[in-house]
C-alpha atoms as a PDB file:
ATOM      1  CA  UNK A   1     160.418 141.291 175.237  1.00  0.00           C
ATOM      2  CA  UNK A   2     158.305 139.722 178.111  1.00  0.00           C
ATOM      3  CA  UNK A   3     159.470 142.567 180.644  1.00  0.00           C
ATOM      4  CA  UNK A   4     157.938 145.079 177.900  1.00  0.00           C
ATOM      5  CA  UNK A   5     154.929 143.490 177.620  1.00  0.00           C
ATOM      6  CA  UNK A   6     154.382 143.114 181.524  1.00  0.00           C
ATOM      7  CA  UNK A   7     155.221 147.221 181.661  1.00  0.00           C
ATOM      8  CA  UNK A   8     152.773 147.786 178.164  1.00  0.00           C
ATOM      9  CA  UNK A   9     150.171 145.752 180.004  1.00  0.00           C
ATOM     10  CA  UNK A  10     150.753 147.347 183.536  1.00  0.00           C
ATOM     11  CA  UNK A  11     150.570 150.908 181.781  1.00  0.00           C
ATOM     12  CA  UNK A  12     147.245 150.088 180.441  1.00  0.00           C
ATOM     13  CA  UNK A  13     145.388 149.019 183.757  1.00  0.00           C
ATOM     14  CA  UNK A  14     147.151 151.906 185.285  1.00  0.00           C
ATOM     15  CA  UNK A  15     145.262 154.624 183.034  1.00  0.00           C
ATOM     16  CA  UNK A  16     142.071 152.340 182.791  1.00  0.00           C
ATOM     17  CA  UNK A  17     142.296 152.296 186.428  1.00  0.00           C
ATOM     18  CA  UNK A  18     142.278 155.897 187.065  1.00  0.00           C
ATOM     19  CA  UNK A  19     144.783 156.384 190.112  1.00  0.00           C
ATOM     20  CA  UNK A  20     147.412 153.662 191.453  1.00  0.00           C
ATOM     21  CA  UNK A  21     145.306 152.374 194.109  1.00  0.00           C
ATOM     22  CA  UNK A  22     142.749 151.734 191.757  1.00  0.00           C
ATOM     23  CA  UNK A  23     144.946 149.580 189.515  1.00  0.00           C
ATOM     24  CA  UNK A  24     146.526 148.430 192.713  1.00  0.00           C
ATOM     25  CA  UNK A  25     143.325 146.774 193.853  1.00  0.00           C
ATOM     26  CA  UNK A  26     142.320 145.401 190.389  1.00  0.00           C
ATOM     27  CA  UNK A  27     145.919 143.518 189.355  1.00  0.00           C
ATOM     28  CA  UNK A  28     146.036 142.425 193.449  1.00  0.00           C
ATOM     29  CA  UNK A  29     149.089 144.864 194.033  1.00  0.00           C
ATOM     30  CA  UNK A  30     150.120 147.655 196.415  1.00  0.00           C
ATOM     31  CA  UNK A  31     150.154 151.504 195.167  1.00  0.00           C
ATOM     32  CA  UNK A  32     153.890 151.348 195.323  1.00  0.00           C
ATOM     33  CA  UNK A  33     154.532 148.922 193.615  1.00  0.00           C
ATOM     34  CA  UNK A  34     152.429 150.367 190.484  1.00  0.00           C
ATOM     35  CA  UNK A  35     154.470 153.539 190.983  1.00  0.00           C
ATOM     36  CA  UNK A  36     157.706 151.999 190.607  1.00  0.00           C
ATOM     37  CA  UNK A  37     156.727 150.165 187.716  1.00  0.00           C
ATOM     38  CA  UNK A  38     155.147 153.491 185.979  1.00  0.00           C
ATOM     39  CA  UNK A  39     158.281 155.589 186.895  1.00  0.00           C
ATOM     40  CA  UNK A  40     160.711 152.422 185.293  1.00  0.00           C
ATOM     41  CA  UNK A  41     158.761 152.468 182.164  1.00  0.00           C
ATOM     42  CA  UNK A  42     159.157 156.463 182.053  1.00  0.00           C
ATOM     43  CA  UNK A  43     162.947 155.974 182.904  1.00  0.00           C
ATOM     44  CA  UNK A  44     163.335 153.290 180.132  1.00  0.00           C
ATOM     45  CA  UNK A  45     161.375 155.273 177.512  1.00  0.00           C
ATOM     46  CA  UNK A  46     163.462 158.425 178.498  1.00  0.00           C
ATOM     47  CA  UNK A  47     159.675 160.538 178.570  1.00  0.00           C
ATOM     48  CA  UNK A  48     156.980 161.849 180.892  1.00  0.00           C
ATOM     49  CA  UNK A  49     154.020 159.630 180.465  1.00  0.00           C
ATOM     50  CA  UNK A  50     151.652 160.967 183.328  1.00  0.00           C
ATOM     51  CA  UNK A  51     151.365 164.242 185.519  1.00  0.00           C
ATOM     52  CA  UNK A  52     150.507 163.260 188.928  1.00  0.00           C
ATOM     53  CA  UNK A  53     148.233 165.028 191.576  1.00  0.00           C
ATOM     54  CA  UNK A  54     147.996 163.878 194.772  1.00  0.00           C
ATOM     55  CA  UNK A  55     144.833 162.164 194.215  1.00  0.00           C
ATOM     56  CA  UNK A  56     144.705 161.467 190.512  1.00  0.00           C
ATOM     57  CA  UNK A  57     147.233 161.774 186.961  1.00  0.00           C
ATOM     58  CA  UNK A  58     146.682 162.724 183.716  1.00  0.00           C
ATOM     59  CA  UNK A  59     148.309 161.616 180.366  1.00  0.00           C
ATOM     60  CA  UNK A  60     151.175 163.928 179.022  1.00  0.00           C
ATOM     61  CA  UNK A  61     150.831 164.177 174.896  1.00  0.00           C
ATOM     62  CA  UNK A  62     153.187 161.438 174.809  1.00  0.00           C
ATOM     63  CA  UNK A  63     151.597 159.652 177.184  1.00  0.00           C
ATOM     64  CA  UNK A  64     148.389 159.780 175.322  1.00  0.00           C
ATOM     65  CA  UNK A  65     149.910 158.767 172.294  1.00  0.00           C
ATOM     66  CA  UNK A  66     151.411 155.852 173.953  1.00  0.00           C
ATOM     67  CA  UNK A  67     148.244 154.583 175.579  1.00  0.00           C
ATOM     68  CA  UNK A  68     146.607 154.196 172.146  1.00  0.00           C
ATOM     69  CA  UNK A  69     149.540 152.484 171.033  1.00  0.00           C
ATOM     70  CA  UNK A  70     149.438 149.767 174.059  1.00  0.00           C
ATOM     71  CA  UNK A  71     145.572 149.565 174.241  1.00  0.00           C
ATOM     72  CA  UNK A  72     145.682 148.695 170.321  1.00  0.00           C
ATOM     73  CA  UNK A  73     148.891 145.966 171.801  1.00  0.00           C
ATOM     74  CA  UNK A  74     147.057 144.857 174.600  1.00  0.00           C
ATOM     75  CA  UNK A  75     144.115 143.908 172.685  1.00  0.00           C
ATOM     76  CA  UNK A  76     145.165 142.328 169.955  1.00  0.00           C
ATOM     77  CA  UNK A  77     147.363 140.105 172.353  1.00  0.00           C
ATOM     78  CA  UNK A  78     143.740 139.083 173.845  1.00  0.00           C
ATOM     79  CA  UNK A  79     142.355 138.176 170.439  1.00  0.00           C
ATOM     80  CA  UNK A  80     145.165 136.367 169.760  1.00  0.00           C
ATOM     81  CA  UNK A  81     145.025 134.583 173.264  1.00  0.00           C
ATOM     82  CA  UNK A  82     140.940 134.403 172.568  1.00  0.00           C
ATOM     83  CA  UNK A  83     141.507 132.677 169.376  1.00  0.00           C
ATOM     84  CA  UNK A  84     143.763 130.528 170.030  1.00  0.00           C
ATOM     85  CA  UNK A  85     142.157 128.689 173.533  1.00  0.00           C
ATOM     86  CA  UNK A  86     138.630 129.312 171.641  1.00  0.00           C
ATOM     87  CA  UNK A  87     140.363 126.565 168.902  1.00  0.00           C
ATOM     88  CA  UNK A  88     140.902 124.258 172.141  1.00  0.00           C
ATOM     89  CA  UNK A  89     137.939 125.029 173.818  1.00  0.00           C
ATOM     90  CA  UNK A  90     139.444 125.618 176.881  1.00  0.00           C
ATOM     91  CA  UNK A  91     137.349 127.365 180.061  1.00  0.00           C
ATOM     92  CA  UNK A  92     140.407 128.605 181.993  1.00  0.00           C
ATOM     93  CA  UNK A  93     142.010 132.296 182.496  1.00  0.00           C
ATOM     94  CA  UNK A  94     140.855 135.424 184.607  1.00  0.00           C
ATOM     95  CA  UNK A  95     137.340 136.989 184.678  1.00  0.00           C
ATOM     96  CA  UNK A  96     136.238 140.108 185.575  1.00  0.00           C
ATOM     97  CA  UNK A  97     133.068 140.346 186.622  1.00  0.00           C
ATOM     98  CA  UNK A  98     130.910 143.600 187.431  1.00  0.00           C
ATOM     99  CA  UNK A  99     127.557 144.015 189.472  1.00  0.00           C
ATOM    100  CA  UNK A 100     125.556 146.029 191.688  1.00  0.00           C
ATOM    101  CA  UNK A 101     126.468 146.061 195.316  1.00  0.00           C
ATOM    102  CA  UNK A 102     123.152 144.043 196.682  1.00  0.00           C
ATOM    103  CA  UNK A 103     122.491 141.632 194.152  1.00  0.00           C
ATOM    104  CA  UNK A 104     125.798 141.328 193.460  1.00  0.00           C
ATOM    105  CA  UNK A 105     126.713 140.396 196.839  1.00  0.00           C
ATOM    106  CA  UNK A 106     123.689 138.581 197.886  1.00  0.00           C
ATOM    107  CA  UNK A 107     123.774 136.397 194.520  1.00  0.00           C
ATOM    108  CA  UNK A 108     125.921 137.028 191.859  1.00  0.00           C
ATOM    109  CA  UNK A 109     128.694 135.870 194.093  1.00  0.00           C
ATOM    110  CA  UNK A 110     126.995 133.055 194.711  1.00  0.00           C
ATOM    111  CA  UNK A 111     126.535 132.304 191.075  1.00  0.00           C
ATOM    112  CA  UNK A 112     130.473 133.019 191.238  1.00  0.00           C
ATOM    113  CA  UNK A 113     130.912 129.865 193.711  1.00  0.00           C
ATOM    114  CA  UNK A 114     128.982 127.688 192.009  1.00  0.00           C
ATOM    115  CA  UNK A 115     130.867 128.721 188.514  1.00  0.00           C
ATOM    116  CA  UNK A 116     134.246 127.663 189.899  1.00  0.00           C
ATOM    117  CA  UNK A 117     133.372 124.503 191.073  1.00  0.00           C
ATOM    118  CA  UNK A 118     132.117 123.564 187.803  1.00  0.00           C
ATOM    119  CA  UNK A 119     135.602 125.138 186.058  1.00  0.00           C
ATOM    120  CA  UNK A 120     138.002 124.958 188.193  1.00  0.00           C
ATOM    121  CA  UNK A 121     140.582 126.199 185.683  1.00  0.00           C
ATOM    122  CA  UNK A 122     138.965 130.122 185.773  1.00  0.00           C
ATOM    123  CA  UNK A 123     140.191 132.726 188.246  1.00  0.00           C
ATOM    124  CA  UNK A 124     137.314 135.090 188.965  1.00  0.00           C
ATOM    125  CA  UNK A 125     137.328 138.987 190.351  1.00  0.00           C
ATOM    126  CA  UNK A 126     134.444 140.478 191.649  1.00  0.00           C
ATOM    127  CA  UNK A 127     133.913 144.149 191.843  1.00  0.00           C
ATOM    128  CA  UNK A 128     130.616 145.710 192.813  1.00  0.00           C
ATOM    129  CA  UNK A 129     129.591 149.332 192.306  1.00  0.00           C
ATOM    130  CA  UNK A 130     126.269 150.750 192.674  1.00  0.00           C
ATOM    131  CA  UNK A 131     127.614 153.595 190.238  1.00  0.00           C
ATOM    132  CA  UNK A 132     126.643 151.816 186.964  1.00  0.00           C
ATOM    133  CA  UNK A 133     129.884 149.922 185.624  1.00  0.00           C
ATOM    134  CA  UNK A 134     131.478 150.172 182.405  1.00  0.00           C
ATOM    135  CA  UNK A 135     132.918 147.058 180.538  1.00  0.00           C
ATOM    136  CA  UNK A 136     135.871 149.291 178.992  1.00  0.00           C
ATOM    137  CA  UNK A 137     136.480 152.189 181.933  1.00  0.00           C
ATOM    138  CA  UNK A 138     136.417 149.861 184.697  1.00  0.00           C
ATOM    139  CA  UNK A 139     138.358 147.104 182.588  1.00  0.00           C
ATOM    140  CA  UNK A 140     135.728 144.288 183.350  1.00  0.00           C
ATOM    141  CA  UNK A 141     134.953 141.223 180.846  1.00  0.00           C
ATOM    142  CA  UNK A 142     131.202 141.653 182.053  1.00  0.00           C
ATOM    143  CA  UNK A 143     129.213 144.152 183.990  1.00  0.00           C
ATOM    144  CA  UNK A 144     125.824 143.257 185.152  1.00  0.00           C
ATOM    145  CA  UNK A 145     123.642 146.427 185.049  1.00  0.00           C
ATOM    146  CA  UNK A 146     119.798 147.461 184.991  1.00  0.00           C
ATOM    147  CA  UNK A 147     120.362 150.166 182.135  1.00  0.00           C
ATOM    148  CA  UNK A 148     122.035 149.493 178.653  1.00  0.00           C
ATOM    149  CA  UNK A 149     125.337 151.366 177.828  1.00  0.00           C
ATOM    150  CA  UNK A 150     125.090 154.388 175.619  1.00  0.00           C
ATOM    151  CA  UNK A 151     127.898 152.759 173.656  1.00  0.00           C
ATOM    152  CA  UNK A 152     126.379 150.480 171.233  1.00  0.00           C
ATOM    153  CA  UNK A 153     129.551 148.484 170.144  1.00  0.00           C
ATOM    154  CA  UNK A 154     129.310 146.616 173.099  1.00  0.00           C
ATOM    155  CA  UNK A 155     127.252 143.319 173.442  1.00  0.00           C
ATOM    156  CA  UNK A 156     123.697 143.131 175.787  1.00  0.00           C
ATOM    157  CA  UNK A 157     121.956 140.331 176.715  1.00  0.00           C
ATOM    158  CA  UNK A 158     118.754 140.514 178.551  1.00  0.00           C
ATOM    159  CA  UNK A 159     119.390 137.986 181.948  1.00  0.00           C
ATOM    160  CA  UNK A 160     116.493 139.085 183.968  1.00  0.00           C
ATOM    161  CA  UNK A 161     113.336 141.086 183.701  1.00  0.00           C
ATOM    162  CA  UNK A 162     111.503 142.555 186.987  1.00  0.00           C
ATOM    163  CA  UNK A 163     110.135 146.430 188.479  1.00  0.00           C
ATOM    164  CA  UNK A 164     111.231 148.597 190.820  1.00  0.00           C
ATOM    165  CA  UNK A 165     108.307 149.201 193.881  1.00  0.00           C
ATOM    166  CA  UNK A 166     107.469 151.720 196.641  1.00  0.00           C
ATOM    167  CA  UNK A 167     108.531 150.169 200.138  1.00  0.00           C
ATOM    168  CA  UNK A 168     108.532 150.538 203.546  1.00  0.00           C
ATOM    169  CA  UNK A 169     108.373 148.193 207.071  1.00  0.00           C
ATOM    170  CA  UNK A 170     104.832 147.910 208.540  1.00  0.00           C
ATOM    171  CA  UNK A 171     106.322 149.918 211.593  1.00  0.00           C
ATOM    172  CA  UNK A 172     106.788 152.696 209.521  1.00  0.00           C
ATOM    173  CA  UNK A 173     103.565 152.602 208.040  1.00  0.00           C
ATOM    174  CA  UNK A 174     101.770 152.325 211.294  1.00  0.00           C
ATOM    175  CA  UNK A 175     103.373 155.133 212.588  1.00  0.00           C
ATOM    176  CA  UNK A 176     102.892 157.298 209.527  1.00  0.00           C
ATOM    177  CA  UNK A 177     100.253 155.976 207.915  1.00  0.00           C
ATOM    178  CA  UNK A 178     100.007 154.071 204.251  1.00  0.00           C
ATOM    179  CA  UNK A 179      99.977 156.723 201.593  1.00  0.00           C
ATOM    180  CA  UNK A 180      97.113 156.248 199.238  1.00  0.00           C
ATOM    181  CA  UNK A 181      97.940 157.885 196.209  1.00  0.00           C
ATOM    182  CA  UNK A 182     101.869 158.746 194.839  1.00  0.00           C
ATOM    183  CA  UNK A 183     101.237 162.358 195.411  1.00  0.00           C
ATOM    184  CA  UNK A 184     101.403 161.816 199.431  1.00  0.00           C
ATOM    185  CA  UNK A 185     104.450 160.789 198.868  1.00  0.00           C
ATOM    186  CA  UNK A 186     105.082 164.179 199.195  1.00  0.00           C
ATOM    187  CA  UNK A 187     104.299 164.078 203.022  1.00  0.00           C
ATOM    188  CA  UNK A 188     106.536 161.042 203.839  1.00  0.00           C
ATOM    189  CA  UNK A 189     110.601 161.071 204.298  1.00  0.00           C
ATOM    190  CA  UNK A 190     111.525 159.519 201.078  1.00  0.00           C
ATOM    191  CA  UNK A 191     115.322 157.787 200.996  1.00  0.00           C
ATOM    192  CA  UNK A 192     116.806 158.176 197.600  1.00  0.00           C
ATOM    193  CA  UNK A 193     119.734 157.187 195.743  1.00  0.00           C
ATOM    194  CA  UNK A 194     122.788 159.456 194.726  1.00  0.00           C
ATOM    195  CA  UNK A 195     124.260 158.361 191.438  1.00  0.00           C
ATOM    196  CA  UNK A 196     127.055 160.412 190.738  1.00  0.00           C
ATOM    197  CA  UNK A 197     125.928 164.212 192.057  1.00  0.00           C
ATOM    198  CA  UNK A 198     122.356 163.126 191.046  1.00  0.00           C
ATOM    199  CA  UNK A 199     120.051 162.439 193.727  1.00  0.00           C
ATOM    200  CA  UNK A 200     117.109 160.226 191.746  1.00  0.00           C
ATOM    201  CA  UNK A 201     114.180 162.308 193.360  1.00  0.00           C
ATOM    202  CA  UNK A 202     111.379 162.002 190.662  1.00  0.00           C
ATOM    203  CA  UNK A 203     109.570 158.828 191.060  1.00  0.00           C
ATOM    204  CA  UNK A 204     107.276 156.999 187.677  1.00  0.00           C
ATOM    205  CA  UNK A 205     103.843 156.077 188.219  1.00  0.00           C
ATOM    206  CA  UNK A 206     100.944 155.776 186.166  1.00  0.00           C
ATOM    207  CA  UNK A 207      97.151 156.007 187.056  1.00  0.00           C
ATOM    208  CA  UNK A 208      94.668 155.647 183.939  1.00  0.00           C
ATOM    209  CA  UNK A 209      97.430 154.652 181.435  1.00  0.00           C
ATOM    210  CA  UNK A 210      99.004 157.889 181.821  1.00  0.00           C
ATOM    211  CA  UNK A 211     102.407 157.915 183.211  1.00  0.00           C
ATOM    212  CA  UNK A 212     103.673 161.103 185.808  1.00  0.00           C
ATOM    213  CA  UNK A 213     106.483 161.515 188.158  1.00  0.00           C
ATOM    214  CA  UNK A 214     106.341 162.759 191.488  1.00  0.00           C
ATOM    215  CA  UNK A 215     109.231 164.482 193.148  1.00  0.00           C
ATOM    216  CA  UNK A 216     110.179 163.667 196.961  1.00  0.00           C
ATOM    217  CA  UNK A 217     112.263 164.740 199.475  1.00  0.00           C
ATOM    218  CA  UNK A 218     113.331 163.129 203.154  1.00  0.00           C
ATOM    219  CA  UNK A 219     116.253 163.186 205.038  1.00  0.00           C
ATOM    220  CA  UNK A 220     118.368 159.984 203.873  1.00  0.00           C
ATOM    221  CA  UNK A 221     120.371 159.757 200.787  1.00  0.00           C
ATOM    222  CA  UNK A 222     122.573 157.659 199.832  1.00  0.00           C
ATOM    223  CA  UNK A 223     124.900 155.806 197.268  1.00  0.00           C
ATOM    224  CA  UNK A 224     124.770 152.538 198.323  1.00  0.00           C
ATOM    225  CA  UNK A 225     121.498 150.354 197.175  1.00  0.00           C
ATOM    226  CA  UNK A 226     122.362 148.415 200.493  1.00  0.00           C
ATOM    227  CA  UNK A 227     122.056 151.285 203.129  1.00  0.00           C
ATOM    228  CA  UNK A 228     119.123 152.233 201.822  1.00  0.00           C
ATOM    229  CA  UNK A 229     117.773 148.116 202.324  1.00  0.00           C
ATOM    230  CA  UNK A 230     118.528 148.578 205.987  1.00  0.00           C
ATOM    231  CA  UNK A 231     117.015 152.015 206.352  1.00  0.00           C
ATOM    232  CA  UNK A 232     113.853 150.861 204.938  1.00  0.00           C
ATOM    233  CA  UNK A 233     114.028 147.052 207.344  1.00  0.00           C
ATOM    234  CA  UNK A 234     114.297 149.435 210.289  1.00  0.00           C
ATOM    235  CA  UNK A 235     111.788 151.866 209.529  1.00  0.00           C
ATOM    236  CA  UNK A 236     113.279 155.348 208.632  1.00  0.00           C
ATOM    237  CA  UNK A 237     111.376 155.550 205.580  1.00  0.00           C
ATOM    238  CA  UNK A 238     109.839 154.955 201.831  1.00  0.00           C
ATOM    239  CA  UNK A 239     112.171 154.110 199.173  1.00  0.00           C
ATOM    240  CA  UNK A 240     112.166 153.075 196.118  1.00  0.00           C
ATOM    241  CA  UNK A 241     113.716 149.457 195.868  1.00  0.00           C
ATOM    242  CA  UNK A 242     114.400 146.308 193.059  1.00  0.00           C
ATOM    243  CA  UNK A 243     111.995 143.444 194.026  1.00  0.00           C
ATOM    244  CA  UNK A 244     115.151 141.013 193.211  1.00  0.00           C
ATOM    245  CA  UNK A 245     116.654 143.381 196.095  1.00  0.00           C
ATOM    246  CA  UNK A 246     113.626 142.297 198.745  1.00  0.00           C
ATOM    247  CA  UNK A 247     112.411 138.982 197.979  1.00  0.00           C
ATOM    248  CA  UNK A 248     112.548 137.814 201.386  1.00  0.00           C
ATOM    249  CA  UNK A 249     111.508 140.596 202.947  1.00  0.00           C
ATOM    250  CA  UNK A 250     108.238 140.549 200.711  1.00  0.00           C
ATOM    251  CA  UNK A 251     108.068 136.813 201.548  1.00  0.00           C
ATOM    252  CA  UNK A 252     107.789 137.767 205.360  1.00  0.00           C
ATOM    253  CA  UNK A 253     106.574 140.707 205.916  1.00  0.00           C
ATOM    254  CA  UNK A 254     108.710 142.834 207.346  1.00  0.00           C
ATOM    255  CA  UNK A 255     109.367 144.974 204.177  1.00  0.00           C
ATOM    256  CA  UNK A 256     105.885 145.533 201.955  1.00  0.00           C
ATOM    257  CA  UNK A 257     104.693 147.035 198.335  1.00  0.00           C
ATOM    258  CA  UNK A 258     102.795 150.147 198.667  1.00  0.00           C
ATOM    259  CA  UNK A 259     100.947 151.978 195.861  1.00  0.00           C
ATOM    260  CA  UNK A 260     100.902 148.822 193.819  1.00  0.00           C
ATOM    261  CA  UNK A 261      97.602 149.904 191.329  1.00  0.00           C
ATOM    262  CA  UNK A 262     100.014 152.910 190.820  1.00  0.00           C
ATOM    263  CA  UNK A 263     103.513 150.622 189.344  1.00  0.00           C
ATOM    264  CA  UNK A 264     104.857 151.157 186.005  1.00  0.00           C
ATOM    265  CA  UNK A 265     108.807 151.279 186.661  1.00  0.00           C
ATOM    266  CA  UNK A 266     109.562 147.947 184.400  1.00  0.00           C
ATOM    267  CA  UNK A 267     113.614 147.095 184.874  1.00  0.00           C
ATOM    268  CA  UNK A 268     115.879 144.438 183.295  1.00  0.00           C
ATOM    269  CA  UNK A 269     119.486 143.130 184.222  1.00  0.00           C
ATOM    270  CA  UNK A 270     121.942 142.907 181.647  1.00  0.00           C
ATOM    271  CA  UNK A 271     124.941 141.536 181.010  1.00  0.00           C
ATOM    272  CA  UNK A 272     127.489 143.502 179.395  1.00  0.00           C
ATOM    273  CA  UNK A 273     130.393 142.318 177.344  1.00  0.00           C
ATOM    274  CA  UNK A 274     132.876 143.727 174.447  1.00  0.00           C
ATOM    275  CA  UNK A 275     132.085 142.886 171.196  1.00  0.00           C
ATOM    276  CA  UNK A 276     135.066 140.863 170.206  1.00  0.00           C
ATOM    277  CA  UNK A 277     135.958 138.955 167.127  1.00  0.00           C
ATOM    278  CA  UNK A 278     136.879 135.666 169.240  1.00  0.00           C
ATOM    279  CA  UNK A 279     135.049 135.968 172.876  1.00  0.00           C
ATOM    280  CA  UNK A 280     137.592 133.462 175.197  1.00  0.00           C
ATOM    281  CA  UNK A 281     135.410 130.416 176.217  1.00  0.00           C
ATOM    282  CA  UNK A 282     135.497 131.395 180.019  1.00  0.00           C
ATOM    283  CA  UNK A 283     133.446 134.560 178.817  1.00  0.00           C
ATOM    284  CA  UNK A 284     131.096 132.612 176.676  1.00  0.00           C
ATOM    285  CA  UNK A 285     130.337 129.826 179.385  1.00  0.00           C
ATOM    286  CA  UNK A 286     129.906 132.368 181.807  1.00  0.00           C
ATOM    287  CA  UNK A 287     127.388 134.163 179.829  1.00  0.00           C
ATOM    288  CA  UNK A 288     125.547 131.377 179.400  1.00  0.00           C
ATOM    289  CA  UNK A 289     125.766 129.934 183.152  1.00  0.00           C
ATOM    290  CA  UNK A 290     124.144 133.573 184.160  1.00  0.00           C
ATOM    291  CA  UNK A 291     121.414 133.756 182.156  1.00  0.00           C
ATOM    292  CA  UNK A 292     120.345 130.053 182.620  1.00  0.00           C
ATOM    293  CA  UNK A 293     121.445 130.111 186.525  1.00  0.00           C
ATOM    294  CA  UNK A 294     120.759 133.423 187.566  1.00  0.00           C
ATOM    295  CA  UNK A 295     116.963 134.011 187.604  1.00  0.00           C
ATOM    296  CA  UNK A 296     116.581 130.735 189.111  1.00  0.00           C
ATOM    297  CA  UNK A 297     118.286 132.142 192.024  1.00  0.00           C
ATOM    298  CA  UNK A 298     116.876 135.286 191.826  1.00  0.00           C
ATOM    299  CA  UNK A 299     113.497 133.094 191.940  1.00  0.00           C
ATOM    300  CA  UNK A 300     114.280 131.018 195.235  1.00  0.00           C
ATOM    301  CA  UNK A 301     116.272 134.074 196.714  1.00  0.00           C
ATOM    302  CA  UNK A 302     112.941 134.532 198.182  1.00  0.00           C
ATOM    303  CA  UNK A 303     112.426 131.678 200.333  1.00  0.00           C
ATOM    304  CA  UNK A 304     116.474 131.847 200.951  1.00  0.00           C
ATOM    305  CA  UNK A 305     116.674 127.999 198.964  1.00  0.00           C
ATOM    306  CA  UNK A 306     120.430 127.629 197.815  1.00  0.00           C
ATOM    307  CA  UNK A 307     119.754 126.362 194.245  1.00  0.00           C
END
């Protein structure tokens, strides 16, 4: 019975995964070995369950109908797991923990450190995406985003509240001037984020209590929030950046606001979590160690204080 489970539970991060170095990564694997275990269960079940591609599989009929089958499995052996260590109070078992590349590197991990040193008993994995995670896709306990999830099952809680700004390094400015108004904006290389195939080109401002967007254009895109950090430190452009992204920066001057009279892009950082009947206590404390911990650091990231 344990061997089925293992193969029911290896099935399921397989398909939530995507492709076998995708699981591979998540359960700490190789690609081969997820392949021999997919083509065992297959043997043993005497069926097709996926069709592969090179680069990708999708679920035969009866592989669809078994995924249902062993997601409904898999999650009711979680609840029961939940409900029974929830009883004891216990803070141990694996996390999975989602957040954007540059705050998630520059803090959340931090966050991470200090987490485990107050409960030793919790295994923590970190992935970080700039492409907006999802708490069920990517198989994550919480994901850390700036927008809410268009599925409204799922539990939000507000962590942090801040605003996106107009950027650039004063050697970029001197050598192309300080634009004045958003519409110049027009006559500066802009570097913009790619989310998806979407390059986010139209820029919110406001000017008399009337909000407008401006389009721009440059030469840089990007998906990574990072990149476009270093583009903008080194003077290649205007972007449009976090302020959690660029406290120090702010702090000392070599990355500064422009078109401030002109802000109205208001962001908040969520955290992201299923709604379950009994939440394990490792995802409860951790919850509430984020959003008492993590604007504090946020805060202090500024003057680069390790709180």
């Amino acid at each position: 019975m344990a061997s089925e489970l293992a193969d029911i539970q290896l099935f399921v991060e397989i398909i939530k995964a995507g492709n076998l170095s995708a699981a591979a990564r998540a359960l700490n694997s190789s690609p081969a070995a997820m392949s021999r275990g997919l083509a065992a269960l297959e043997s043993r079940l005497g069926v097709r369950l996926v069709t592969r591609t090179s680069r990708a599989f999708t679920l035969t009929e009866e592989g669809c109908l078994f995924y249902e089958r062993c997601q409904r499995i898999v999650t009711d052996i979680v609840e029961a797991e939940a409900e029974a260590s929830s009883k004891l109070g216990a803070v141990r078992g694996k996390l999975r923990v989602g957040a954007p590349n540059e705050i998630g590197r520059r803090i959340v991990a931090q966050l991470i450190a200090k987490f485990i040193e107050k409960y030793p008993d919790v295994q923590v994995h970190l992935t970080l995406s700039d492409s907006g995670l999802d708490v069920i896709d990517d198989g994550l306990d919480i994901a850390l985003r700036v927008d809410l999830p268009e599925d409204s099952s799922l539990i939000a809680r507000k962590i942090f509240s801040s605003k996106r700004i107009v950027c650039a390094s004063p050697a970029y400015l001197k050598a192309y001037g300080t634009p004045a108004h958003p519409d110049e904006l027009q006559q500066h290389n802009c570097i913009r984020l790619v989310r998806g195939r979407r390059v986010i080109d139209s820029w919110l401002f406001q000017e008399n209590g009337k909000k407008f967007m401006v389009t721009v254009n440059g030469t840089l895109t990007t998906t990574s929030a990072e990149v476009i950090h270093d583009w903008v430190r080194s003077g290649k452009g205007v972007a449009l950046k976090a302020t959690w992204d660029l406290l120090p920066e702010l702090a000392d001057g070599t990355i500064v606001e422009c078109l401030e009279p002109f802000w109205c892009d208001k962001i908040d950082l969520f955290a992201i979590s299923a709604n379950r009947t009994h939440q394990p206590p490792r995802i409860r404390t951790f919850l509430d160690f984020i959003a008492a911990k993590l604007p504090a650091m946020i805060r202090t990231f500024g003057n680069r204080i390790q709180s």
